[in-house]
Protein backbone atom coordinates (compact mmCIF):
# COMPACT_ATOMS: atom_id res chain seq x y z
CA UNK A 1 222.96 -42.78 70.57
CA UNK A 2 223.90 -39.40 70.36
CA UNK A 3 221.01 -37.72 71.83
CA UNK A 4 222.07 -40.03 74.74
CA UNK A 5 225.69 -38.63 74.85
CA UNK A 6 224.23 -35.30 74.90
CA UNK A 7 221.78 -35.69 77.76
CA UNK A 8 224.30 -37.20 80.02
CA UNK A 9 226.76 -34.84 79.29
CA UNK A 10 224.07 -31.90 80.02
CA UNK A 11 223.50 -33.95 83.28
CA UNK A 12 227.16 -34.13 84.35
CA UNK A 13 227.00 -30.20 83.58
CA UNK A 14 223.85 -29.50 86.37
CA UNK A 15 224.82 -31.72 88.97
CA UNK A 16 228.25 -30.06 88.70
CA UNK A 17 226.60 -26.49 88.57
CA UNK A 18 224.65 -27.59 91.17
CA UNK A 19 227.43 -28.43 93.70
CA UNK A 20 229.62 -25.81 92.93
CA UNK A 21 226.74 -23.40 93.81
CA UNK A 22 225.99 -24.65 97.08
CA UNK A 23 227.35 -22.72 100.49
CA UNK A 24 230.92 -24.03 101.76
CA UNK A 25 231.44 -24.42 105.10
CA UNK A 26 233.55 -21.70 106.65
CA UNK A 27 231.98 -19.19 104.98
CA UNK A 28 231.44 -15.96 107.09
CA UNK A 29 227.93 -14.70 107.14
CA UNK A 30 226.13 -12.12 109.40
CA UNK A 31 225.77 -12.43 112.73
CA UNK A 32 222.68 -10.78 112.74
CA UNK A 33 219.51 -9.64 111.21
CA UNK A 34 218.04 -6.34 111.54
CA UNK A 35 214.53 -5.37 111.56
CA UNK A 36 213.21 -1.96 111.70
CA UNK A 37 210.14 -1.10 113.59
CA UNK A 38 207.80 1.64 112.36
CA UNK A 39 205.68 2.05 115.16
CA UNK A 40 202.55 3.49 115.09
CA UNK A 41 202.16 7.22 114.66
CA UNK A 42 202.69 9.90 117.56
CA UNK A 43 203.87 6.94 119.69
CA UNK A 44 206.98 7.40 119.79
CA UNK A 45 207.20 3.95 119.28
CA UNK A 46 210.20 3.29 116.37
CA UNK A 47 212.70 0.74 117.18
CA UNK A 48 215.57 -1.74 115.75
CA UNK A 49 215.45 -5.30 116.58
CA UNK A 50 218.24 -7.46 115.87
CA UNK A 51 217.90 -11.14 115.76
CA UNK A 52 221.30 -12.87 115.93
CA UNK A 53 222.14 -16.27 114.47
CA UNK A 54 221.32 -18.63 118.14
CA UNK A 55 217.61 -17.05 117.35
CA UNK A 56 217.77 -14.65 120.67
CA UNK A 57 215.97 -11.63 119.37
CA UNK A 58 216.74 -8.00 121.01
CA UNK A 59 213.43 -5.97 120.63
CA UNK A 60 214.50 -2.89 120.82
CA UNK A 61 218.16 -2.12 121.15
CA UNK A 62 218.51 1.43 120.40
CA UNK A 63 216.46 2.15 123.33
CA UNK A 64 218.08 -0.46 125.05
CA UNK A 65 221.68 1.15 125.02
CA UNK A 66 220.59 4.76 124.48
CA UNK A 67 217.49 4.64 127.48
CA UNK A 68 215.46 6.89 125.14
CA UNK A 69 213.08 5.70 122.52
CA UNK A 70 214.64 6.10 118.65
CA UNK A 71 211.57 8.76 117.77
CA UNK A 72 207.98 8.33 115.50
CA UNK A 73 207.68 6.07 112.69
CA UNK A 74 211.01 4.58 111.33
CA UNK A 75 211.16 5.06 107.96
CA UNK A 76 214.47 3.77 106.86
CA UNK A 77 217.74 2.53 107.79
CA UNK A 78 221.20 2.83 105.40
CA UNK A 79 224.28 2.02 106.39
CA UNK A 80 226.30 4.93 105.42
CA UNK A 81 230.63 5.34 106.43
CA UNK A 82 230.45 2.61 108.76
CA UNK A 83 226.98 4.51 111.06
CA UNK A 84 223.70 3.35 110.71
CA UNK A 85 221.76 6.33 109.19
CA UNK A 86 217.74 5.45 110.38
CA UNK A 87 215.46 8.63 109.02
CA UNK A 88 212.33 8.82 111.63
CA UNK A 89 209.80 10.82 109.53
CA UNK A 90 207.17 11.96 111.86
CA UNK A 91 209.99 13.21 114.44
CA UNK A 92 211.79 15.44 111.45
CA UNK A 93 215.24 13.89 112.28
CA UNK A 94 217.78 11.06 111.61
CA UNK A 95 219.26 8.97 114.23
CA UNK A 96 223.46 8.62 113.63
CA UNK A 97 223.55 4.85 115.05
CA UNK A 98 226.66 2.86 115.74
CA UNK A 99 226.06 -0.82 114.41
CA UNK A 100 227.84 -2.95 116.65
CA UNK A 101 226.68 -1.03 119.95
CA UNK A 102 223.37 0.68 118.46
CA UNK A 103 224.68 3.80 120.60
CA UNK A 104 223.21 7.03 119.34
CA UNK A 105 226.32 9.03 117.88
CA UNK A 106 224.36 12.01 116.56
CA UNK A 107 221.10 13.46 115.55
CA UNK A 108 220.21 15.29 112.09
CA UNK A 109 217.35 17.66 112.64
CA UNK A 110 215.31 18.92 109.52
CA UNK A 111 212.09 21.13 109.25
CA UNK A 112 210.83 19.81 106.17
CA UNK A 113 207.96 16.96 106.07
């Protein structure tokens, strides 16, 4: 009998757990996704795609906004201060992005590989 107590009680327990934990409507959540493109090498060919919640995709909206390609091989992206920080390692620079337009705000050169 008391074994019985205890395994309902456990049961009331994880079905509560369980409904508490789920997502509540209302609840703000990113518009989009991003998705870095490498690109292959000494093709000039890096690139962020964003893929917003309706599923449209934007392949490449750096070069989209900017009408010059991002640079060679996308590394990395951070989002540093509010700017989108993307290192491009085989073009020795970092792209200064703006996340809600993807406009170029700046460009950090460097010398070392």
């Amino acid at each position: 009998m008391f074994m019985k107590k205890w395994f309902y009680f456990l049961t009331i327990v994880w079905i509560s757990m369980t409904l508490a934990s789920c997502d509540k409507p209302g609840m703000p959540y990113p518009d989009e996704a991003l998705v870095l493109n490498e690109g292959l090498i000494n093709t000039n060919a890096g690139a962020i795609s964003v893929i917003y919640k309706d599923s449209t995709v934007v392949v490449d909206a750096f070069q989209d906004v900017n009408h010059r390609p991002m640079g060679d091989v996308a590394q990395s992206i951070t989002l540093i201060n509010g700017k989108y920080f993307v290192a491009m390692n085989n073009s020795k620079k970092i792209e200064v992005v703006n996340p809600v337009t993807f406009k170029s705000e700046g460009t950090i050169l460097y010398t070392q590989a």
